[in-house]
N, C-alpha and C. Protein backbone atom coordinates (compact mmCIF):
# COMPACT_ATOMS: atom_id res chain seq x y z
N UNK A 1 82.03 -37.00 -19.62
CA UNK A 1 80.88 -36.94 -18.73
C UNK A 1 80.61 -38.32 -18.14
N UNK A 2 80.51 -37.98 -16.95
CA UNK A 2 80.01 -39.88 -16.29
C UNK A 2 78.86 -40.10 -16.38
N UNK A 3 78.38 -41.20 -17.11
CA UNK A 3 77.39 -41.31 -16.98
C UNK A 3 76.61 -41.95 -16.24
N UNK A 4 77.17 -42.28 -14.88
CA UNK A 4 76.53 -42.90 -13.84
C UNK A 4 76.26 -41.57 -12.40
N UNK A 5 75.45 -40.67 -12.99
CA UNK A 5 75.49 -39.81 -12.28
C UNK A 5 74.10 -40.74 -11.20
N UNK A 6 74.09 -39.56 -9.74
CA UNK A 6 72.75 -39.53 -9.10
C UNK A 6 71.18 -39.59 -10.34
N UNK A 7 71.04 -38.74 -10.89
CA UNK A 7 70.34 -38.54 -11.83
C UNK A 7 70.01 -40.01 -12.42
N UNK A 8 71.05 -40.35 -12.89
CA UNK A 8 71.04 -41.67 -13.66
C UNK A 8 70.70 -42.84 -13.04
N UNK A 9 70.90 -42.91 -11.78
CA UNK A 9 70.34 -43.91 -10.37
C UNK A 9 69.07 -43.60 -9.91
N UNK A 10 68.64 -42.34 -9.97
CA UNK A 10 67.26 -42.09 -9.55
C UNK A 10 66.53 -42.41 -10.74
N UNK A 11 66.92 -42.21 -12.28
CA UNK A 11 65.66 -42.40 -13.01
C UNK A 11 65.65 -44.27 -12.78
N UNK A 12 66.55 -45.06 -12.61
CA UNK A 12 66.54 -46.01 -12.14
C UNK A 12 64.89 -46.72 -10.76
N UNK A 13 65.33 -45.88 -10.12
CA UNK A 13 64.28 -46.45 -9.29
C UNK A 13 63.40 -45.64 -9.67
N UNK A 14 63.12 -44.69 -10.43
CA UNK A 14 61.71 -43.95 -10.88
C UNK A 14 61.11 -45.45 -11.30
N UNK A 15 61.70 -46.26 -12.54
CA UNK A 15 61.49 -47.16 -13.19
C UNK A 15 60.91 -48.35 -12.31
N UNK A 16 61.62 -48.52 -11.15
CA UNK A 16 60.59 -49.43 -9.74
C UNK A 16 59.25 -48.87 -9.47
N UNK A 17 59.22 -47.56 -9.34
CA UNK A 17 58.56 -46.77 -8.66
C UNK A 17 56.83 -47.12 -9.74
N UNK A 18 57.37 -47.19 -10.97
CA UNK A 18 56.34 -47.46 -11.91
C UNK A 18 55.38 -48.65 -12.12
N UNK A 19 56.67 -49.65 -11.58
CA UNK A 19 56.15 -51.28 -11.37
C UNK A 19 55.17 -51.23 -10.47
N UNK A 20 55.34 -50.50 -9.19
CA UNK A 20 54.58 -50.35 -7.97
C UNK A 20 53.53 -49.69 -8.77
N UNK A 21 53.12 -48.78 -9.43
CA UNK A 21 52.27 -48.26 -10.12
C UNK A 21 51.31 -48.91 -10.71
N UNK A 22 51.75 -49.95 -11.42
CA UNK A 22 51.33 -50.60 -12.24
C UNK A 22 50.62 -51.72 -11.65
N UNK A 23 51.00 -52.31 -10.58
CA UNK A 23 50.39 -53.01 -9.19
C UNK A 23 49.02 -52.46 -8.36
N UNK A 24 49.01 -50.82 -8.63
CA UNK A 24 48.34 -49.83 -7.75
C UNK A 24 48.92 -49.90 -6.45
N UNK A 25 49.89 -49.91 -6.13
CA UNK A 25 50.85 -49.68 -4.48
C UNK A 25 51.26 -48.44 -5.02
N UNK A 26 51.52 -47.70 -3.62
CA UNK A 26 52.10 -46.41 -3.64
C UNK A 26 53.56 -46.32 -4.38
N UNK A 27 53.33 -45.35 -5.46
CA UNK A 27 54.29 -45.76 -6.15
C UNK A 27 55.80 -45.08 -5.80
N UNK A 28 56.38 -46.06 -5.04
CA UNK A 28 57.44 -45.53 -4.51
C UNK A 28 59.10 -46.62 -4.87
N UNK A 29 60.22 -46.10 -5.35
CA UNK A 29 60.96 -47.15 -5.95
C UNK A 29 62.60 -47.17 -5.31
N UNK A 30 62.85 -48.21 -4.99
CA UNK A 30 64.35 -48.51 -4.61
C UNK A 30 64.96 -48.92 -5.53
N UNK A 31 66.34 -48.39 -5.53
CA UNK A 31 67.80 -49.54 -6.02
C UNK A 31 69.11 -49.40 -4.99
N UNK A 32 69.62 -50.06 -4.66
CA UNK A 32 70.86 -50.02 -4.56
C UNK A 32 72.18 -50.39 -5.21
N UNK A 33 72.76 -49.44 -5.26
CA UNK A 33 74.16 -49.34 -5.90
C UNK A 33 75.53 -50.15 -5.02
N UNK A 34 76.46 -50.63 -5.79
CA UNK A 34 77.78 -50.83 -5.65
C UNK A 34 78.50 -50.44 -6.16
N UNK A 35 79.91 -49.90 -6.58
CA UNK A 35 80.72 -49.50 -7.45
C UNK A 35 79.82 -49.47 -8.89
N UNK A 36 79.33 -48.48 -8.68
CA UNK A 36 78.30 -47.90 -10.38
C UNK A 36 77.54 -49.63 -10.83
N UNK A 37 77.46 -50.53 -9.92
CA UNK A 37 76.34 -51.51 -10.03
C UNK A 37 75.41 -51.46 -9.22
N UNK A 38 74.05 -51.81 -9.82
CA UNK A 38 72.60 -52.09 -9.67
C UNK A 38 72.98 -53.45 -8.85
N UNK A 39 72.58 -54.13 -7.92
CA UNK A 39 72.47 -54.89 -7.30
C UNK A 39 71.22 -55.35 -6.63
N UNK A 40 70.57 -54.50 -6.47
CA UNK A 40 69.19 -54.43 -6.13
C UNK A 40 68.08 -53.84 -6.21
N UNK A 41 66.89 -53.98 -6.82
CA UNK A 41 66.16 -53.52 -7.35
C UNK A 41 64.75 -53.67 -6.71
N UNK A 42 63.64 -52.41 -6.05
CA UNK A 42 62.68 -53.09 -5.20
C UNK A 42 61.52 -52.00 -5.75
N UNK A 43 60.64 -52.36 -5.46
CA UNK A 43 59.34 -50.87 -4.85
C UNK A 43 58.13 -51.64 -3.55
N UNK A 44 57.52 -50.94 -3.66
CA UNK A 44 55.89 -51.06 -2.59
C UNK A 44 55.25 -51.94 -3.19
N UNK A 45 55.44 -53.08 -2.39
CA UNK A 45 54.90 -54.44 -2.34
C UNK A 45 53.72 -54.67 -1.14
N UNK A 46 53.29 -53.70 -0.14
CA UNK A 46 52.63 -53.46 1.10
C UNK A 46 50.96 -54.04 0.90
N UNK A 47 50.82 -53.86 -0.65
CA UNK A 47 49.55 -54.03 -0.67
C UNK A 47 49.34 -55.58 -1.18
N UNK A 48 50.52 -56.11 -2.28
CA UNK A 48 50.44 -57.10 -3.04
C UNK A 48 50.78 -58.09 -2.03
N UNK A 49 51.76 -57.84 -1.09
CA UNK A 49 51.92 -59.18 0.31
C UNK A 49 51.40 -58.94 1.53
N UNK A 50 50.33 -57.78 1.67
CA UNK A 50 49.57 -57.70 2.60
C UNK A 50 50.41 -57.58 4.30
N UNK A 51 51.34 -56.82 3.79
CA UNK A 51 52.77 -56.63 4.87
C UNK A 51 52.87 -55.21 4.96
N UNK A 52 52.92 -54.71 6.10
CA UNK A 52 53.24 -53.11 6.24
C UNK A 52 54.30 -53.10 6.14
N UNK A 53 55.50 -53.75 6.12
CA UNK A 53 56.75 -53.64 6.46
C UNK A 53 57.25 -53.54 4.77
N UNK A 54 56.27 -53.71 4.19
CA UNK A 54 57.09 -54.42 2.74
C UNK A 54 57.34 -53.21 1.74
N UNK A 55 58.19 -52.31 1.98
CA UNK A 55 58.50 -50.56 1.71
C UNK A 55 59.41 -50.95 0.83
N UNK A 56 59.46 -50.31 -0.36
CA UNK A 56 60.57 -50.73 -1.25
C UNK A 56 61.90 -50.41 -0.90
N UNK A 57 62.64 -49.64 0.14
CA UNK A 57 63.76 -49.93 0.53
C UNK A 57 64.00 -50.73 1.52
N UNK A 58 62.64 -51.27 2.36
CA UNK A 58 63.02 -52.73 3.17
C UNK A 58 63.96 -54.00 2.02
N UNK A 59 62.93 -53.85 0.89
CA UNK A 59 62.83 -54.99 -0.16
C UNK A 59 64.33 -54.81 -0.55
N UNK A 60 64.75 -53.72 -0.95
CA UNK A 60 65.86 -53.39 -1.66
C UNK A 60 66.64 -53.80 -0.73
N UNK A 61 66.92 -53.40 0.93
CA UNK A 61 68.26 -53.77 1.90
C UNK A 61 67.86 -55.33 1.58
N UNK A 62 66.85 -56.43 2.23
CA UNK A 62 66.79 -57.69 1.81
C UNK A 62 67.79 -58.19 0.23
N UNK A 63 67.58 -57.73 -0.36
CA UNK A 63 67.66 -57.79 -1.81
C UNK A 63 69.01 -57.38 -2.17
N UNK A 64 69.79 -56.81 -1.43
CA UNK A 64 71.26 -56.25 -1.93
C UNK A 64 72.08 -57.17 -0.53
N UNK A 65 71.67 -57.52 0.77
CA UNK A 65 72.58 -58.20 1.11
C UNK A 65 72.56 -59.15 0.83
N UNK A 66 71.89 -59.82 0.41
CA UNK A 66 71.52 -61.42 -0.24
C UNK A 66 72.13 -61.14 -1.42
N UNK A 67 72.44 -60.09 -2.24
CA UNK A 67 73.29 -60.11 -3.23
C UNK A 67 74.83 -60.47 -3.04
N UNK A 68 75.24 -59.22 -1.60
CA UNK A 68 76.45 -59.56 -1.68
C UNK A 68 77.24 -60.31 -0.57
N UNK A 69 76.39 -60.93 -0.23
CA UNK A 69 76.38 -61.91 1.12
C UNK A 69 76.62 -61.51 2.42
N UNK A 70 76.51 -60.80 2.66
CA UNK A 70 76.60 -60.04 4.42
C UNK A 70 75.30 -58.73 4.46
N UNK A 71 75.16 -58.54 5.40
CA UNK A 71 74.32 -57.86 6.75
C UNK A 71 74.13 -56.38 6.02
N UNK A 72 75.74 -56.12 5.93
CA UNK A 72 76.28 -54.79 5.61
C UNK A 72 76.29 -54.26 4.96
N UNK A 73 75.96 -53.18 4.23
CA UNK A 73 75.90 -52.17 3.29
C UNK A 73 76.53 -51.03 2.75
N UNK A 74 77.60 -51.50 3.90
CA UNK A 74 78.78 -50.20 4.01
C UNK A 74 79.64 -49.67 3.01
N UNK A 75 79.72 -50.27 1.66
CA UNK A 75 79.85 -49.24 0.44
C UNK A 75 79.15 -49.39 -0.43
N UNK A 76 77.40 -49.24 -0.18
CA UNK A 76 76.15 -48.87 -1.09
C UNK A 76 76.00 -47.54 -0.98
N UNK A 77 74.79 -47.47 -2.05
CA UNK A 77 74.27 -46.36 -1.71
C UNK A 77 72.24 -46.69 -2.37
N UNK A 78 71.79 -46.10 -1.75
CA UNK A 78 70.12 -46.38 -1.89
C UNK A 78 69.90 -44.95 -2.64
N UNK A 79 68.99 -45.39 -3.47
CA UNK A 79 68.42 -44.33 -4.03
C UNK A 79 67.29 -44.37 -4.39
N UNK A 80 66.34 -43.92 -3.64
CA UNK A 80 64.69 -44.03 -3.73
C UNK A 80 64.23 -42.74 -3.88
N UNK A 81 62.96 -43.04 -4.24
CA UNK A 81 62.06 -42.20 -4.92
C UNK A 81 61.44 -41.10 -3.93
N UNK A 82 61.16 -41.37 -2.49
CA UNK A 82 60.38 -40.66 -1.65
C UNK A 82 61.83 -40.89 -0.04
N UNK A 83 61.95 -39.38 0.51
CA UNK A 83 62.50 -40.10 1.96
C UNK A 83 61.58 -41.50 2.68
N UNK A 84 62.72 -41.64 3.04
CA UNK A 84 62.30 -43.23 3.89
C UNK A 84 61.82 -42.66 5.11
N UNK A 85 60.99 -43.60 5.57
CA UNK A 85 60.34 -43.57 7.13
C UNK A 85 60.73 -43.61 7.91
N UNK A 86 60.83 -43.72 9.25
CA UNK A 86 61.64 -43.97 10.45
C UNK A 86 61.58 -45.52 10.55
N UNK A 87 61.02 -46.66 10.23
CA UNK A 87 61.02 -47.85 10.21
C UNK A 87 62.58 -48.10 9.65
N UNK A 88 62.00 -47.81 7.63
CA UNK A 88 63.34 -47.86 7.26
C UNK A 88 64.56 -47.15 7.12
N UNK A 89 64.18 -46.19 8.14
CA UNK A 89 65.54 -44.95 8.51
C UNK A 89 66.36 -46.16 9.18
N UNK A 90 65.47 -47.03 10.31
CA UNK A 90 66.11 -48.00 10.77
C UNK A 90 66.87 -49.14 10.52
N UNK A 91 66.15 -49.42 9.47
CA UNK A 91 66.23 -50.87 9.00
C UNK A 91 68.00 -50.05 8.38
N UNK A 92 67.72 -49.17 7.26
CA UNK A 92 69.22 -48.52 6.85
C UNK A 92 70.06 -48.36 8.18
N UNK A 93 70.31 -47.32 9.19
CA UNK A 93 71.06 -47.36 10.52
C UNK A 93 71.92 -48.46 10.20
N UNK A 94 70.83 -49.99 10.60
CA UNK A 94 71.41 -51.49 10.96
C UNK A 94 72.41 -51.87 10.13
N UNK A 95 71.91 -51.72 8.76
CA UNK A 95 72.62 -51.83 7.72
C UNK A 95 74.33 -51.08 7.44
N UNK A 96 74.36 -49.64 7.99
CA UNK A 96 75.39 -49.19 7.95
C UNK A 96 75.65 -48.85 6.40
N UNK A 97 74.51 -48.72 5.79
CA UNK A 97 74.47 -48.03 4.38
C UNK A 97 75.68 -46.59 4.23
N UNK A 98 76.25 -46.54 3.21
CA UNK A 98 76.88 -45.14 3.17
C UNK A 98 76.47 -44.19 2.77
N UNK A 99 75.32 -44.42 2.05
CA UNK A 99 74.91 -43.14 1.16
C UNK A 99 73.35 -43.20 0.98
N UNK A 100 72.61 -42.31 1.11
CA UNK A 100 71.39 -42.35 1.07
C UNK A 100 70.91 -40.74 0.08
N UNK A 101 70.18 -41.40 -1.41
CA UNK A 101 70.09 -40.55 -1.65
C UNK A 101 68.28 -40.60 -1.98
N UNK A 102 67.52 -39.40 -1.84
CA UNK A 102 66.13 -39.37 -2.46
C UNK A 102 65.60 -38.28 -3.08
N UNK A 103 64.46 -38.49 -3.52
CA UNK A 103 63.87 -37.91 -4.44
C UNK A 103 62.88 -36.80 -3.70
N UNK A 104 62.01 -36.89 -3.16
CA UNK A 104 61.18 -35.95 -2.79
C UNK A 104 61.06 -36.10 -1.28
N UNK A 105 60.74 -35.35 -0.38
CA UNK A 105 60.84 -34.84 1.00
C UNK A 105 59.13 -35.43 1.28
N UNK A 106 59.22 -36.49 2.75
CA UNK A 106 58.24 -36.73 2.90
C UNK A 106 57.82 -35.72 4.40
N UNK A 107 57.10 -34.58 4.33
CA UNK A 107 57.08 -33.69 5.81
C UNK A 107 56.21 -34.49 6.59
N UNK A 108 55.30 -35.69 6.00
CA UNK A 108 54.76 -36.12 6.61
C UNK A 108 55.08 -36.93 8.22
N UNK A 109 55.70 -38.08 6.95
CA UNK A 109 55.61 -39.68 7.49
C UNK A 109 57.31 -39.99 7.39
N UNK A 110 58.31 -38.99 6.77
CA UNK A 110 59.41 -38.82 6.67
C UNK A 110 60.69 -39.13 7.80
N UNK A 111 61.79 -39.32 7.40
CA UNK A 111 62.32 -40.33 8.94
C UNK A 111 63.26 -38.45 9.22
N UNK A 112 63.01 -37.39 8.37
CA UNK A 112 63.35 -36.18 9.20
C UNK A 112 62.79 -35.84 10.25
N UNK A 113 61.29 -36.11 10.06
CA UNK A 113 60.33 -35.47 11.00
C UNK A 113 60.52 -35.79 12.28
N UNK A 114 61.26 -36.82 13.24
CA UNK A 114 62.06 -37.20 14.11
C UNK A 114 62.88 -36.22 14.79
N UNK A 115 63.13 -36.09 15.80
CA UNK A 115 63.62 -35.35 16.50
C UNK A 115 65.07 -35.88 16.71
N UNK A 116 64.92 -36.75 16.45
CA UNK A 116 67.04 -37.25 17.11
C UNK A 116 67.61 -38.04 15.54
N UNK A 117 68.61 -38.18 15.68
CA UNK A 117 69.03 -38.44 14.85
C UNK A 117 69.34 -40.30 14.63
N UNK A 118 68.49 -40.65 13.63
CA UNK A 118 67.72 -42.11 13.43
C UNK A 118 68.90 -42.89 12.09
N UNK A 119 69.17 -41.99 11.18
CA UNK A 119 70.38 -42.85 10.56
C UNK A 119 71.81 -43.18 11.48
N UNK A 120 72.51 -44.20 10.52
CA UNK A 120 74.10 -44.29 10.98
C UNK A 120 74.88 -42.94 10.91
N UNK A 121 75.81 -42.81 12.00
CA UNK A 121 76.69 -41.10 11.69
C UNK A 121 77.15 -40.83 10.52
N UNK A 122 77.91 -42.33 10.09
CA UNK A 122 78.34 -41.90 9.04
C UNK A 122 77.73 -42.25 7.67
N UNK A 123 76.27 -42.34 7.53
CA UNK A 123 75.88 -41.86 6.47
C UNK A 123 75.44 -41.01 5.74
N UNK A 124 75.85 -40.73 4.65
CA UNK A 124 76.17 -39.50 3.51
C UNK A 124 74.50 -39.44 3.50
N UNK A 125 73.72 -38.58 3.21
CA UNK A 125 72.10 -38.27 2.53
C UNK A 125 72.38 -36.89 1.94
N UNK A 126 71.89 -37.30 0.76
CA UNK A 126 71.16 -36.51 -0.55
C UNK A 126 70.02 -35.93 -0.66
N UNK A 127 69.60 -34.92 -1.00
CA UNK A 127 67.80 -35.05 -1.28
C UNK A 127 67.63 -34.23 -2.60
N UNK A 128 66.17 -34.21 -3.05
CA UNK A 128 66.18 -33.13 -4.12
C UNK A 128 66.07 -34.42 -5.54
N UNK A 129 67.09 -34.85 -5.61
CA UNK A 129 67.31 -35.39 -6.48
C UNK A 129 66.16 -35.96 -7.53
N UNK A 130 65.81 -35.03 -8.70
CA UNK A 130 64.53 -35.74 -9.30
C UNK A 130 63.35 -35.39 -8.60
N UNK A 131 63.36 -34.32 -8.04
CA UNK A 131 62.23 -33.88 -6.94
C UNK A 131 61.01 -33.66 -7.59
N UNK A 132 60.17 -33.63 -8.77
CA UNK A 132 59.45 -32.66 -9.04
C UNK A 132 59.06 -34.37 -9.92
N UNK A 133 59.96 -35.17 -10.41
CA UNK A 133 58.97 -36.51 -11.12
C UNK A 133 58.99 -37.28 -9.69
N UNK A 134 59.70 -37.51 -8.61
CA UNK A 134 59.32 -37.88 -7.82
C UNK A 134 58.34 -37.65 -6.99
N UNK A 135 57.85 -36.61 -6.75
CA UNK A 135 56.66 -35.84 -6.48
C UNK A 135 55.66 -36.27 -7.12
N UNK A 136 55.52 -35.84 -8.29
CA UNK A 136 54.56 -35.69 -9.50
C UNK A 136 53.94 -37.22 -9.10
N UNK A 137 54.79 -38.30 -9.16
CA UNK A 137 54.18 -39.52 -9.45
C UNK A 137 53.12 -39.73 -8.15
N UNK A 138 53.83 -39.10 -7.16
CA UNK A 138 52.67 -39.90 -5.70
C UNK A 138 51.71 -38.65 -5.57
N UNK A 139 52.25 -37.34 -6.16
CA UNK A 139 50.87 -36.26 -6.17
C UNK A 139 49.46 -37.00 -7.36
N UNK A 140 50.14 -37.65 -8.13
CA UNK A 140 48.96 -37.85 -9.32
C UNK A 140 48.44 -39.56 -8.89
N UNK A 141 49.18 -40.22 -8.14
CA UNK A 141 48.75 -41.54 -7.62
C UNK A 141 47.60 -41.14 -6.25
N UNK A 142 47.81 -40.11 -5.77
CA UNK A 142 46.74 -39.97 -4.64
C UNK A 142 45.61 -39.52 -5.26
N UNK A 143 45.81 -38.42 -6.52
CA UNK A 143 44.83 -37.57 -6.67
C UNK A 143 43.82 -38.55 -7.27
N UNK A 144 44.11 -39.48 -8.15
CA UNK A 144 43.24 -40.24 -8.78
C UNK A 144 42.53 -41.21 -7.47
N UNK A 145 43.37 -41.39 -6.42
CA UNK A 145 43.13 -42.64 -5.41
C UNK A 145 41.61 -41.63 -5.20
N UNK A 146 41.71 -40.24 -4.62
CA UNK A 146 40.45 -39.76 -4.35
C UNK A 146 39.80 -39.34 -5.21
N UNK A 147 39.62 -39.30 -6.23
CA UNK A 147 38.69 -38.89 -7.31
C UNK A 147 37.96 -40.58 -7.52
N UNK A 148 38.45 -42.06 -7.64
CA UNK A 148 37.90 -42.83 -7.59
C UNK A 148 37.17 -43.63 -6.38
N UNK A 149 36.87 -42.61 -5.16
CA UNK A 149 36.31 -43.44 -4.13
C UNK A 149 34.65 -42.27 -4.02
């Protein structure tokens, strides 16, 4: 059995996703992978640096090319907790990421909800993955957000 499954990469950034938690930012978590390595590790920093931009897979692309010294991303793979936005649908595109995998479907604010097609062609996307603790965490992070105002 491998044990570097999807599964095993998502409870990974669940584990970001918690840090952000623990901050009170939306708890949402990146990693990126290389050949079955962690290279980068991020979540929602938006509130703690007072930056809209600061989405834990912005943090994570910053954070993995500075790992492996170029721009490019072209045999990673991201695996976050919530679909990415159309910001960082973008920011990935640039990157030329190969693989994009997530956890729970955002119908909202989600980079599906787009009408044209906003990633690189040739990147691979996943979804599902861990859907129901990925969920769970930002269903029970809002519910408390409105029960305490």
């Amino acid at each position: 059995m491998d044990l570097y499954t999807d599964e095993y990469f998502m409870k990974e950034a669940l584990k970001e996703a918690q840090k952000a938690l623990a901050k009170d930012e939306i708890p949402i978590g990146a990693i990126i992978v290389s050949k079955n390595q962690v290279i980068a590790r991020a979540h929602n920093l938006t509130e703690t640096l007072n930056d809209v931009t600061a989405h834990a897979e912005m943090q994570a692309i910053t954070s993995a090319a500075n790992a492996i010294g170029g721009k490019y991303l072209s045999d990673c793979t991201l695996y976050v907790t919530v679909e990415p936005c159309l910001m960082c649908a973008g920011a990935l595109y640039w990157s030329q990421i190969s693989k994009i995998v997530y956890g729970a479907s955002d119908n909202k604010r989600g980079y599906s909800t787009a009408k044209s097609q906003v990633l690189h062609p040739k990147t691979i996307v996943e979804n599902g993955v861990l859907e129901n603790e990925c969920s769970n965490l930002l269903i029970d992070f809002f519910k408390k957000k409105r029960q305490s105002k």
